[in-house]
N, C-alpha and C. Protein backbone atom coordinates (compact mmCIF):
# COMPACT_ATOMS: atom_id res chain seq x y z
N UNK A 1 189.80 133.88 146.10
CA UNK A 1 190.95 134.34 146.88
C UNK A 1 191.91 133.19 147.07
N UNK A 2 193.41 133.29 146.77
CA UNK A 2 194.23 132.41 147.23
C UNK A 2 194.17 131.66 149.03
N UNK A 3 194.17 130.44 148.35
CA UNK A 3 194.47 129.67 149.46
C UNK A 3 195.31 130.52 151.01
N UNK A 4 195.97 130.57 150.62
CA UNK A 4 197.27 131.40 150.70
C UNK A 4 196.81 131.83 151.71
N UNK A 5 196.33 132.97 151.28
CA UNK A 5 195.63 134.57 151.98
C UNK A 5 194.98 133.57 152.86
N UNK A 6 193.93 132.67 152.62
CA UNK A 6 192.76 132.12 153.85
C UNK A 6 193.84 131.76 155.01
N UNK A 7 195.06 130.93 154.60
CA UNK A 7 196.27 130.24 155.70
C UNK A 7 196.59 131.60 156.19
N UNK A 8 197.05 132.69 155.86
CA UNK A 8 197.45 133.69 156.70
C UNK A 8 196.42 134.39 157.79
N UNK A 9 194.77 134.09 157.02
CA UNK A 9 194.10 134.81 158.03
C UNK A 9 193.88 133.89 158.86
N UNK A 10 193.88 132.80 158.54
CA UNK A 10 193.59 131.17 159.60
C UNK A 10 194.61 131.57 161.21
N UNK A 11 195.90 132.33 160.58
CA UNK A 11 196.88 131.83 161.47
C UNK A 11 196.53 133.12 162.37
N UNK A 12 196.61 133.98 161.87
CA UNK A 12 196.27 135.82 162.34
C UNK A 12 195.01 135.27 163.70
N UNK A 13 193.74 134.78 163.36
CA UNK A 13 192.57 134.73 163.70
C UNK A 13 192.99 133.41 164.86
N UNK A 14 193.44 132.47 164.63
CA UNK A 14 194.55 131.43 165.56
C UNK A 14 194.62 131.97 166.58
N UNK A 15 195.58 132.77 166.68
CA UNK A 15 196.61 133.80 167.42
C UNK A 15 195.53 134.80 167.99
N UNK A 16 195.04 135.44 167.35
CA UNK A 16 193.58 136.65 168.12
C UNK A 16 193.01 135.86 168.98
N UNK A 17 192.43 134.34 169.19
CA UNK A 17 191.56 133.64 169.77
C UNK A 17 192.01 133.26 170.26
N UNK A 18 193.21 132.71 170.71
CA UNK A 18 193.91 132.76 171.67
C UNK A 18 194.23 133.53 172.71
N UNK A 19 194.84 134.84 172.10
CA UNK A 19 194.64 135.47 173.19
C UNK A 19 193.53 135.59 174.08
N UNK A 20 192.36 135.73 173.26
CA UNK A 20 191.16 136.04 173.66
C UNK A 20 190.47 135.02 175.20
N UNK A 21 191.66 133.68 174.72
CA UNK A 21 191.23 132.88 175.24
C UNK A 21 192.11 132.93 177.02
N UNK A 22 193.26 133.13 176.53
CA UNK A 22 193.84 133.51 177.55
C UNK A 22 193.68 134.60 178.76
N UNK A 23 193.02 135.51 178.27
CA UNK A 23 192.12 136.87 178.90
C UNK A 23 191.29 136.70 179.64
N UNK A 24 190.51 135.69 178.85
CA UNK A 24 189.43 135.34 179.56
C UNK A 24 189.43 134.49 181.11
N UNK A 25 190.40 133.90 180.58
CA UNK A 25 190.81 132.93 181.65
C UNK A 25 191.22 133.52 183.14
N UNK A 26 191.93 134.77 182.57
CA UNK A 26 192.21 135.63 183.97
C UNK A 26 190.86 135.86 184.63
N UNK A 27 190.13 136.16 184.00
CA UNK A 27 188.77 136.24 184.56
C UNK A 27 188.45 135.25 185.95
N UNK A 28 188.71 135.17 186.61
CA UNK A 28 188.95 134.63 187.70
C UNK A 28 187.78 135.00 189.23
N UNK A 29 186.83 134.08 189.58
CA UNK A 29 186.23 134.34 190.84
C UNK A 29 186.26 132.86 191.51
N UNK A 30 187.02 132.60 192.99
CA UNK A 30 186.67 131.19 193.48
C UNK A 30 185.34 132.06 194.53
N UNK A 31 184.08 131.52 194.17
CA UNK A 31 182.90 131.56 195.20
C UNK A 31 182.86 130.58 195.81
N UNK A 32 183.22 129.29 195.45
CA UNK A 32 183.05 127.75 196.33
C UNK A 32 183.77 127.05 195.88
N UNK A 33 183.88 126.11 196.97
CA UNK A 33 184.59 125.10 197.05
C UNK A 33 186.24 125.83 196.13
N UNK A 34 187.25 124.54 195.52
CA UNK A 34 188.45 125.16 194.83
C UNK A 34 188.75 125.17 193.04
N UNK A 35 187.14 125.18 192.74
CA UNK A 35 187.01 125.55 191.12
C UNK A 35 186.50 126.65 190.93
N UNK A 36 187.08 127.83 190.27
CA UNK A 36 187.63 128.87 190.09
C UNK A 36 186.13 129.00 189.18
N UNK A 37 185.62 129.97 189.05
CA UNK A 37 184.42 130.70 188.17
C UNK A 37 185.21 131.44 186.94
N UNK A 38 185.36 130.77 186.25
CA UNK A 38 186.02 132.03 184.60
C UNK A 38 184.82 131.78 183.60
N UNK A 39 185.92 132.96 182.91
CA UNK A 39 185.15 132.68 181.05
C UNK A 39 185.77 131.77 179.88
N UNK A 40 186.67 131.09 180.68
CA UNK A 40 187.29 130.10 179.60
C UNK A 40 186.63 129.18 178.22
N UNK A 41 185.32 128.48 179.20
CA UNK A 41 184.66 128.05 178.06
C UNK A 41 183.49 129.51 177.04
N UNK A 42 183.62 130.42 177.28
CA UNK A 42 182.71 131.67 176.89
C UNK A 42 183.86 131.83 175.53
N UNK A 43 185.13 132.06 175.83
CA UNK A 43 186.29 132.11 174.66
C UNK A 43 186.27 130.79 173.79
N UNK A 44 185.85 129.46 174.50
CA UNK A 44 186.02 128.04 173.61
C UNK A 44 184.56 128.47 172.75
N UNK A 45 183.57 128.59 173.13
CA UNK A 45 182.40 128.64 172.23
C UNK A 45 182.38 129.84 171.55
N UNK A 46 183.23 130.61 170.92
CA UNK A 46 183.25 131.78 170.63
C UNK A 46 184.59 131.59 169.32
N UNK A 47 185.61 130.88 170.01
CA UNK A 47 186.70 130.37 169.16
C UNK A 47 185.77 129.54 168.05
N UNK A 48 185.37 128.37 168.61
CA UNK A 48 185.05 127.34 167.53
C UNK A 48 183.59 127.77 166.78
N UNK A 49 182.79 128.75 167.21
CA UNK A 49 181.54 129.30 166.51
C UNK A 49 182.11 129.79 165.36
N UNK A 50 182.95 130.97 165.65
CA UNK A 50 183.49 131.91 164.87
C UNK A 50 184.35 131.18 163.55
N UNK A 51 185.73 130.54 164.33
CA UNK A 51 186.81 130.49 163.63
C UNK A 51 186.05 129.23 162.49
N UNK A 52 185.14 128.01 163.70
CA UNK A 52 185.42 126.31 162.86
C UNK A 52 186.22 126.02 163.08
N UNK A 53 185.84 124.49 162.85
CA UNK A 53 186.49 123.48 163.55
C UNK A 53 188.21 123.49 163.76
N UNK A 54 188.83 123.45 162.26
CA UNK A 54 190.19 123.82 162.69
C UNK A 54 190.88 124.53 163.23
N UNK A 55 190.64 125.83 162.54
CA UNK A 55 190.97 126.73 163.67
C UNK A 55 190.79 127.30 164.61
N UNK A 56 189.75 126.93 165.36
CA UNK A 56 189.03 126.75 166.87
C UNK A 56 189.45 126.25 167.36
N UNK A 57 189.75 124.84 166.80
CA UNK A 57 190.73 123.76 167.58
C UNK A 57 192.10 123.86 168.06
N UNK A 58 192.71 124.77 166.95
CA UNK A 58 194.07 125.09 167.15
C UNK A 58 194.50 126.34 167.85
N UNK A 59 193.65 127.52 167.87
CA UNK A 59 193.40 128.18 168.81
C UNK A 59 193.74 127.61 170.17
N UNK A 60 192.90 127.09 170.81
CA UNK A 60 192.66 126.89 172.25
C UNK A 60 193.74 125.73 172.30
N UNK A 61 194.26 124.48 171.28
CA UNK A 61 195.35 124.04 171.61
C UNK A 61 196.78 124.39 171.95
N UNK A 62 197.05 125.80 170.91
CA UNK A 62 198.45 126.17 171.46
C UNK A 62 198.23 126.98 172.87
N UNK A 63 197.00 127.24 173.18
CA UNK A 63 197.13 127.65 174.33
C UNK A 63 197.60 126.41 175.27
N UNK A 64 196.72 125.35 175.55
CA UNK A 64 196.57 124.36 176.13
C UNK A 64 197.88 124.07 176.05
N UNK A 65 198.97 123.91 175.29
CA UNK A 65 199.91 123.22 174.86
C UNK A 65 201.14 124.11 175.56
N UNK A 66 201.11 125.38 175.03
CA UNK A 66 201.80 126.11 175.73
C UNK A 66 202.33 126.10 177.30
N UNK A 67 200.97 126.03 177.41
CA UNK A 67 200.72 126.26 179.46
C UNK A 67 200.90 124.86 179.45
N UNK A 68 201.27 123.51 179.26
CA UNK A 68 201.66 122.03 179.83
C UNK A 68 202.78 122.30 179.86
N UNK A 69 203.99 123.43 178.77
CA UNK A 69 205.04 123.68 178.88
C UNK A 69 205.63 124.37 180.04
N UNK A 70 204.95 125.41 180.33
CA UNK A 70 204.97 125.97 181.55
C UNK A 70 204.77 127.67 181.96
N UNK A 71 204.02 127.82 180.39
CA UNK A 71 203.74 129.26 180.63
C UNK A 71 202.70 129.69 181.25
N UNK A 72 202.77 130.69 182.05
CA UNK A 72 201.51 130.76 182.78
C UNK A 72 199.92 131.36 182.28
N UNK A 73 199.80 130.88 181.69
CA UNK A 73 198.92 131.70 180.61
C UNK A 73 197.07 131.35 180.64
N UNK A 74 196.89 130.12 181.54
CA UNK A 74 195.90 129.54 182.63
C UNK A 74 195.47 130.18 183.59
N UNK A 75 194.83 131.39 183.68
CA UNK A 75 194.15 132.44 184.88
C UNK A 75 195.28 132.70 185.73
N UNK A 76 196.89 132.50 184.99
CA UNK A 76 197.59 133.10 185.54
C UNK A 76 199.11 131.96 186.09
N UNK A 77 198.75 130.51 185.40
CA UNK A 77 199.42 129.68 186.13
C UNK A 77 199.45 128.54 185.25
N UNK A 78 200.06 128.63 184.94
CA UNK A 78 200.81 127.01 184.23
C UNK A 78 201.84 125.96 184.28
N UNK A 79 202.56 124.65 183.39
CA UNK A 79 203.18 124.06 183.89
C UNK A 79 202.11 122.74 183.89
N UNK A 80 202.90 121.70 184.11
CA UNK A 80 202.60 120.50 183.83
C UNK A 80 201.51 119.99 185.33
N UNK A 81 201.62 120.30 186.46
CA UNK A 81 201.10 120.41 187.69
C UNK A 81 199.21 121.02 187.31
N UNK A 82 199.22 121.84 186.87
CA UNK A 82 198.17 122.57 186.05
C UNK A 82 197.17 121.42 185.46
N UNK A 83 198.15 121.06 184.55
CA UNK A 83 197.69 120.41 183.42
C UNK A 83 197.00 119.22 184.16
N UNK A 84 197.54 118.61 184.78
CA UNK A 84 197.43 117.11 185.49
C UNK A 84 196.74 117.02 187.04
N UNK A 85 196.57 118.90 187.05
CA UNK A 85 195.72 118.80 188.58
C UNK A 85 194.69 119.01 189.03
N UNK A 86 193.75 119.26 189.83
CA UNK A 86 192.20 119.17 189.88
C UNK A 86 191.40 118.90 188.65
N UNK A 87 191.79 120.48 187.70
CA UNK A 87 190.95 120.89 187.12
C UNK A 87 191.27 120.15 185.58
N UNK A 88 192.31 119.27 185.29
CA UNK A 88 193.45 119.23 184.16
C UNK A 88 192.24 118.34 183.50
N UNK A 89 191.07 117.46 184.05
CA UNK A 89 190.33 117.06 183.41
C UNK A 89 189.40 117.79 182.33
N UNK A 90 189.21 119.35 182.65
CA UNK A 90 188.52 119.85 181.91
C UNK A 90 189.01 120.61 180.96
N UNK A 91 190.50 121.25 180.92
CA UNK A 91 191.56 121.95 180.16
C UNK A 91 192.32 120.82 179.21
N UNK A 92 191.91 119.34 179.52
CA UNK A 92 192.24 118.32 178.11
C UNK A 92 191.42 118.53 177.32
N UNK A 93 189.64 118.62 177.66
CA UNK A 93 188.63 118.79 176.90
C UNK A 93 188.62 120.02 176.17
N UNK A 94 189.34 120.78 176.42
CA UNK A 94 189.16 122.43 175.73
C UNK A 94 189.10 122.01 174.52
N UNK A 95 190.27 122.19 174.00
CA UNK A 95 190.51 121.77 172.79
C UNK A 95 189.48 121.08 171.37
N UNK A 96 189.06 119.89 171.71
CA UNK A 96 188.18 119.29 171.86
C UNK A 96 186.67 119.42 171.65
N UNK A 97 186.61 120.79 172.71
CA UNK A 97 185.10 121.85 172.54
C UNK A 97 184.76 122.48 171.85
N UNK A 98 186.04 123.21 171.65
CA UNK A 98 186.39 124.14 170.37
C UNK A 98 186.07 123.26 168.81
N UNK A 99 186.57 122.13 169.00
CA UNK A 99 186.54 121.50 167.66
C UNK A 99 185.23 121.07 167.48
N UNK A 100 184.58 120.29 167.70
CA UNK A 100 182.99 119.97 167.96
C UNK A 100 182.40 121.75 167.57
N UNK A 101 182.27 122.33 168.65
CA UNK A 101 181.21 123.51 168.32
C UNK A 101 181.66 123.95 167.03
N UNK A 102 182.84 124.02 166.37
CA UNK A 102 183.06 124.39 165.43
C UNK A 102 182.39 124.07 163.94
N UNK A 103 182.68 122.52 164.11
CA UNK A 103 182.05 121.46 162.85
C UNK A 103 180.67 121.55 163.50
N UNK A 104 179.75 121.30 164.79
CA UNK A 104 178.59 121.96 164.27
C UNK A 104 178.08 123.19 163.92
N UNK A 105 178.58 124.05 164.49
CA UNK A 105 178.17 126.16 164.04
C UNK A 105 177.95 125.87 162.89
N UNK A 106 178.95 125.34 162.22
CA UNK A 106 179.09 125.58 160.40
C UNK A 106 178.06 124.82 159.70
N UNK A 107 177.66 124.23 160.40
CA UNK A 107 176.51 123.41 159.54
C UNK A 107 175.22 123.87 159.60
N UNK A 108 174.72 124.76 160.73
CA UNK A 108 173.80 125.65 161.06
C UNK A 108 173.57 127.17 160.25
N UNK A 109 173.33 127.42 159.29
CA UNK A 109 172.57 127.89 158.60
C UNK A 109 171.69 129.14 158.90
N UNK A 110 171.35 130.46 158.76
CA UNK A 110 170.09 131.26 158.94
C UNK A 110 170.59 132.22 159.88
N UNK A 111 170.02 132.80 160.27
CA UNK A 111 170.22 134.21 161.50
C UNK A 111 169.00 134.18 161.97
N UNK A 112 167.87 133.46 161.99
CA UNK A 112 166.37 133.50 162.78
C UNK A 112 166.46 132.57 163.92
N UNK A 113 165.55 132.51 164.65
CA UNK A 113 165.10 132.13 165.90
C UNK A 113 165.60 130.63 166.17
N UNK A 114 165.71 129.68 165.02
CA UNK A 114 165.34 128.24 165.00
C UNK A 114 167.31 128.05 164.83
N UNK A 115 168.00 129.15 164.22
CA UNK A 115 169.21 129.37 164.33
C UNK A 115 169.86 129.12 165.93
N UNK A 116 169.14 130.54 166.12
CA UNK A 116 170.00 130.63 167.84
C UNK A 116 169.62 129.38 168.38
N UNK A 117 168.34 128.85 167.91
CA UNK A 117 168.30 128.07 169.36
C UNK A 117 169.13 126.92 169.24
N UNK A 118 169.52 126.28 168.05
CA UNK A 118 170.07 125.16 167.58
C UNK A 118 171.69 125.68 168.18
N UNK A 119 172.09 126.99 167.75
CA UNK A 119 173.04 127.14 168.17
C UNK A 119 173.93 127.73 169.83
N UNK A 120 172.54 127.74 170.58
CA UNK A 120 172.99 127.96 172.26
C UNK A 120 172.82 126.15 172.62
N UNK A 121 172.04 125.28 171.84
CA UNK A 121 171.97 124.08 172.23
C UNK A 121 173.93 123.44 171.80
N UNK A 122 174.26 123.36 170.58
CA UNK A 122 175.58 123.29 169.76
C UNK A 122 176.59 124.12 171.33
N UNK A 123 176.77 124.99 172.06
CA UNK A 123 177.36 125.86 172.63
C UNK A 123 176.89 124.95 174.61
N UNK A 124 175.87 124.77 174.61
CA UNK A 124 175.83 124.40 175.71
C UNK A 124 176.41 122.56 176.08
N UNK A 125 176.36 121.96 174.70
CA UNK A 125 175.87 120.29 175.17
C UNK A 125 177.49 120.29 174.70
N UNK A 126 178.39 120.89 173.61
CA UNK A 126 179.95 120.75 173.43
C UNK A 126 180.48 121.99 174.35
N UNK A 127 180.31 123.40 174.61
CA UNK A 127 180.99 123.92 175.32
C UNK A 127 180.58 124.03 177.05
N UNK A 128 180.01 123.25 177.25
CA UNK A 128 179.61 123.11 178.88
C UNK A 128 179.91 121.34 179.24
N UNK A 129 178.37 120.64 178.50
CA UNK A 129 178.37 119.45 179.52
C UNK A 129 179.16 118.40 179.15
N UNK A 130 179.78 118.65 178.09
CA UNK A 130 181.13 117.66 177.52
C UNK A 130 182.01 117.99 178.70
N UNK A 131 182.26 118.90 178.60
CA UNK A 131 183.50 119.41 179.74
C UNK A 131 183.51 118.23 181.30
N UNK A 132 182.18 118.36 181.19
CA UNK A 132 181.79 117.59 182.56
C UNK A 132 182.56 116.48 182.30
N UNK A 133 182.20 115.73 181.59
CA UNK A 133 182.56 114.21 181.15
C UNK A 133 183.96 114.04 181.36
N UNK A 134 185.07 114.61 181.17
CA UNK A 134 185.85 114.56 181.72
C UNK A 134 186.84 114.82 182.47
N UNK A 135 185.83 116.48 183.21
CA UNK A 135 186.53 116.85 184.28
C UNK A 135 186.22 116.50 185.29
N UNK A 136 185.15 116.36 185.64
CA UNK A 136 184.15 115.93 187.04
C UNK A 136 184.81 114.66 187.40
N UNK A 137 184.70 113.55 186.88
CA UNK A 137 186.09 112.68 187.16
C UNK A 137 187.71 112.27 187.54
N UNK A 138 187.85 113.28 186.61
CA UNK A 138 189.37 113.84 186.86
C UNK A 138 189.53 114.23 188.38
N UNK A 139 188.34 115.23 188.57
CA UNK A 139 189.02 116.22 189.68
C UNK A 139 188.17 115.22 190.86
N UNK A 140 187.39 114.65 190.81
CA UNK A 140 186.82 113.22 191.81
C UNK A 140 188.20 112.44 192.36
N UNK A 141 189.20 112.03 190.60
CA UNK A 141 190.59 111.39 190.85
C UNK A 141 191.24 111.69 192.00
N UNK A 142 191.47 112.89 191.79
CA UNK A 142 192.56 113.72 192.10
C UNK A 142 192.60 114.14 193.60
N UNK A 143 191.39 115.11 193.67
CA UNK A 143 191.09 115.10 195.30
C UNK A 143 190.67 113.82 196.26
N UNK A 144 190.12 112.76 195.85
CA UNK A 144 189.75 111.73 196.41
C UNK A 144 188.47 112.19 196.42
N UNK A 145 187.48 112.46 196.52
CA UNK A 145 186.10 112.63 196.66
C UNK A 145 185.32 111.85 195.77
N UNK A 146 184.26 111.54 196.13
CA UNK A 146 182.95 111.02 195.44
C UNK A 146 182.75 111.53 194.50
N UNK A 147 182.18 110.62 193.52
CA UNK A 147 181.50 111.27 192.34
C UNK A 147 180.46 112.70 192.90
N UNK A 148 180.06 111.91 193.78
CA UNK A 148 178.48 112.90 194.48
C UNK A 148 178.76 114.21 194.62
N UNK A 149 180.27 114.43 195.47
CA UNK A 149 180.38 115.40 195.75
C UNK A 149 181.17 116.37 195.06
N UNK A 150 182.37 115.59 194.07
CA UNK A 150 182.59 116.19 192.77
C UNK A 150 181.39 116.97 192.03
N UNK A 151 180.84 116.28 191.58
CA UNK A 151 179.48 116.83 191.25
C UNK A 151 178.96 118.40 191.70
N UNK A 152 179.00 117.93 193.54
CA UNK A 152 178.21 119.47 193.92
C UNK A 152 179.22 120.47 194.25
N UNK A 153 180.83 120.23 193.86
CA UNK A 153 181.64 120.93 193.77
C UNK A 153 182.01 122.16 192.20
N UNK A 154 182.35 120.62 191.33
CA UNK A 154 182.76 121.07 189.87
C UNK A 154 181.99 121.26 189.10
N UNK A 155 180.57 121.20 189.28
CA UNK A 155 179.81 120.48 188.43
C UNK A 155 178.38 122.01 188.37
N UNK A 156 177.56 121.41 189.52
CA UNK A 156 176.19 121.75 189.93
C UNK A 156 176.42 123.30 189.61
N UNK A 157 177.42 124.04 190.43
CA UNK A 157 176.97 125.35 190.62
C UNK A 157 177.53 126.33 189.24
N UNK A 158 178.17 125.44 188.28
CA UNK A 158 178.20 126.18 187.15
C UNK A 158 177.97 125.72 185.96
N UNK A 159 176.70 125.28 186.09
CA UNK A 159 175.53 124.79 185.05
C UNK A 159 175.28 125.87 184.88
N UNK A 160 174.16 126.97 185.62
CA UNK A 160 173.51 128.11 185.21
C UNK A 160 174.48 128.98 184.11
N UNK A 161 175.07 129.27 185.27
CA UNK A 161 175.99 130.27 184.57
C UNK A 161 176.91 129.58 182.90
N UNK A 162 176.90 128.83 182.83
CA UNK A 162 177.07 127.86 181.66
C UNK A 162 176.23 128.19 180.73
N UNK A 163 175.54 128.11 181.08
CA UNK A 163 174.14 128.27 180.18
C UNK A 163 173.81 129.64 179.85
N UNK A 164 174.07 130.25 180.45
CA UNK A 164 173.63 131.65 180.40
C UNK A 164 175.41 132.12 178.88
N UNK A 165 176.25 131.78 179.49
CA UNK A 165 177.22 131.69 178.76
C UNK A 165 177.33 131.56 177.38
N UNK A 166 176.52 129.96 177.24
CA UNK A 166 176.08 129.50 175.90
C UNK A 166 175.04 130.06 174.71
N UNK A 167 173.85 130.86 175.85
CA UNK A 167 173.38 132.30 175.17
C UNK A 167 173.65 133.41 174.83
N UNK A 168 174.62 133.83 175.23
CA UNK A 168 175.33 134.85 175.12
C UNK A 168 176.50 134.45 173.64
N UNK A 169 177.02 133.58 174.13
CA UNK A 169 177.87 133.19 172.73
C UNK A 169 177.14 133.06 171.53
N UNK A 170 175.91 132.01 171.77
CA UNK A 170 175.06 131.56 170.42
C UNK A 170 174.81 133.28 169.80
N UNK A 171 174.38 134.35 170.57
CA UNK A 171 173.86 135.52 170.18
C UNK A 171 174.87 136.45 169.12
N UNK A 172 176.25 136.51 169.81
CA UNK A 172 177.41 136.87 169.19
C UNK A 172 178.16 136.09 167.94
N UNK A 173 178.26 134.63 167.91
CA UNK A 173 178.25 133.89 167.14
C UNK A 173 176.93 134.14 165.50
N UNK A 174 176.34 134.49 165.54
CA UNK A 174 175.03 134.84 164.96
C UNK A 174 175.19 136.02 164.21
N UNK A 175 175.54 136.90 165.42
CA UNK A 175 175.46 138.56 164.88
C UNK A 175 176.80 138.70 164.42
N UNK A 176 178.05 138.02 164.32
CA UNK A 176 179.25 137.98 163.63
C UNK A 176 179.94 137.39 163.01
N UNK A 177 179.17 136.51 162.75
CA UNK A 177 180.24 135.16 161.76
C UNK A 177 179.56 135.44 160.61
N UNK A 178 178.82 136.73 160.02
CA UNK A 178 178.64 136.93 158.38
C UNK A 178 179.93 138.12 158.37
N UNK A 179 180.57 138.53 159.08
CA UNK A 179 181.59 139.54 158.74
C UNK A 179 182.89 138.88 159.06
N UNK A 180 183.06 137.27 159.69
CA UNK A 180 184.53 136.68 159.20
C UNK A 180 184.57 136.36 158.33
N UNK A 181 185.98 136.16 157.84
CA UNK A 181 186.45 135.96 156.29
C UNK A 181 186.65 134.58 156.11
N UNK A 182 185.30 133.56 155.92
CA UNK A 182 184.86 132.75 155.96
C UNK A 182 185.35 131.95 156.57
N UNK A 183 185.52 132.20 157.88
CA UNK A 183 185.78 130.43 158.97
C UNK A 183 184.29 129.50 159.20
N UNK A 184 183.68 130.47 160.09
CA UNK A 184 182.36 129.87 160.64
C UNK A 184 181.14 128.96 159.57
N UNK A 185 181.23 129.75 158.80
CA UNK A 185 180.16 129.22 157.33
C UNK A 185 181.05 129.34 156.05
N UNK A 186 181.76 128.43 155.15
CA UNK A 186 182.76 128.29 154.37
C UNK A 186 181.82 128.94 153.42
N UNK A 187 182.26 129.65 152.34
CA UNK A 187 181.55 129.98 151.60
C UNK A 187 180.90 129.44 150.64
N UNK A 188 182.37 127.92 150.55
CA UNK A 188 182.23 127.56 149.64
C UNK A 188 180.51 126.00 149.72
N UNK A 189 180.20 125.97 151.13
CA UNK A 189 179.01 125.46 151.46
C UNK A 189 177.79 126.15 150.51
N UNK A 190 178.09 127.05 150.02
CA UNK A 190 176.93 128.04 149.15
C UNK A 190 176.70 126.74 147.85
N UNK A 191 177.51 126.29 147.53
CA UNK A 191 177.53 125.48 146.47
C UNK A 191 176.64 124.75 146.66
N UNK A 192 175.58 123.92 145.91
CA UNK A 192 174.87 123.19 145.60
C UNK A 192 175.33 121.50 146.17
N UNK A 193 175.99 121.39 145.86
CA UNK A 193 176.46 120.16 146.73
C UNK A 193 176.79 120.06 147.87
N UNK A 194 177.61 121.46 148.57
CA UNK A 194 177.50 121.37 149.99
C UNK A 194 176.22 121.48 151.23
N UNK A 195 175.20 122.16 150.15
CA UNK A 195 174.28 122.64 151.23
C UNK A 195 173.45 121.58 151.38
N UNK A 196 173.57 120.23 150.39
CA UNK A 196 173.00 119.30 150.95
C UNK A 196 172.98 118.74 151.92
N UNK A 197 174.53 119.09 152.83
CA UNK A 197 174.96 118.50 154.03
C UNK A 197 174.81 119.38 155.19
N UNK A 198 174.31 121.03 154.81
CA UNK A 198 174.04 121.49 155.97
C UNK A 198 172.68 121.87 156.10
N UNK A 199 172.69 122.16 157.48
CA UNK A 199 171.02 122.44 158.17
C UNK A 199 171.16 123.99 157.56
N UNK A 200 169.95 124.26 157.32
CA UNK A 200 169.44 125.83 156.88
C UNK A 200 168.07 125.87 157.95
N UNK A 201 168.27 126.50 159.26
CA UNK A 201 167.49 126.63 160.22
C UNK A 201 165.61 127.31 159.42
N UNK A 202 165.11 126.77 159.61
CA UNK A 202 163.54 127.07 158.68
C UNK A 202 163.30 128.93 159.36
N UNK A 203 163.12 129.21 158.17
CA UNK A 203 162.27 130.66 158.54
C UNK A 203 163.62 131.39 158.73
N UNK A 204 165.18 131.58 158.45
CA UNK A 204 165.84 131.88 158.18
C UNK A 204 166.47 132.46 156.96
């Protein structure tokens, strides 16, 4: 198939995951403290499983990029204030998450057991506890608070649900990236020289 055609579905599939990403984001519950409960990272591990690395990446960037401009397109609220406030430590990392889970998904191999698990691990350690790394800081910056209590703010109470997140994606990621038009697993990895470089999960 022409190049071509892959750049048009690259851009189509871009644009779908984006939105997707943006949707999600409305998804909106504050239970504690003033970090908001969404599905934002559920759309980042879902973008970069699916699409790979590039266009996972670029996905969740024109979002990201957009909303620093000032569209509200952030659970409802954007603008440069956004970008740079509490939470702006963890909405730099998006991007970022997307790209990582992406370049690993694709290297992961199989639809069996040794699959998922490699791939809720790929989904939890880039689309969860990376995030930490440089939001939990950020938003420590920002409000003045302790690491400690950053922590039992931004941090602690949406591990679980993180995780639970990252299973849920690894599962969908799995059961649908043999029917995209080759983002997630290039086809062209089938080749003999590529598959030297990827994992083929055993018993797959």
């Amino acid at each position: 198939m022409p190049s071509s055609a892959w750049n048009v579905r690259g851009i189509v599939f871009t644009a779908l995951f984006a939105a997707v990403f943006i949707v999600f984001s409305m998804i909106k519950l504050t239970l504690w403290g003033p970090v908001p409960f969404t599905l934002q990272n559920l759309a980042i591990m879902l973008a970069g499983g699916l699409l790979g690395a590039r266009y996972g990446f670029a996905s969740i960037m024109l979002v990201v990029g957009l909303t620093a401009l000032g569209l509200p397109l952030l659970h409802g609220e954007g603008g440069w204030s956004l970008i740079a406030g509490r939470t702006g430590g963890f909405i730099w990392m998006f991007p970022v998450s997307a790209l990582l889970i992406g370049w690993f998904s694709r290297k992961i191999r199989g639809h069996g057991l040794a699959a998922y698990i490699l791939l809720v691990l790929v989904m939890e350690v880039f689309g969860s506890l990376l995030l930490y790394v440089s939001g939990v800081p950020w938003f420590a910056h920002v409000m003045g608070y302790t690491l400690a209590k950053s922590l039992s703010l931004a941090a602690y109470p949406f591990m679980l649900p993180d995780f639970l997140k990252a299973l849920a994606a690894a599962g969908i990621v799995l059961s649908v990236r043999k029917y995209m038009p080759g983002f997630s697993v290039d086809r062209s990895a089938r080749s003999a020289g590529a598959e030297r470089n990827t994992y083929i999960a055993p018993g797959s």
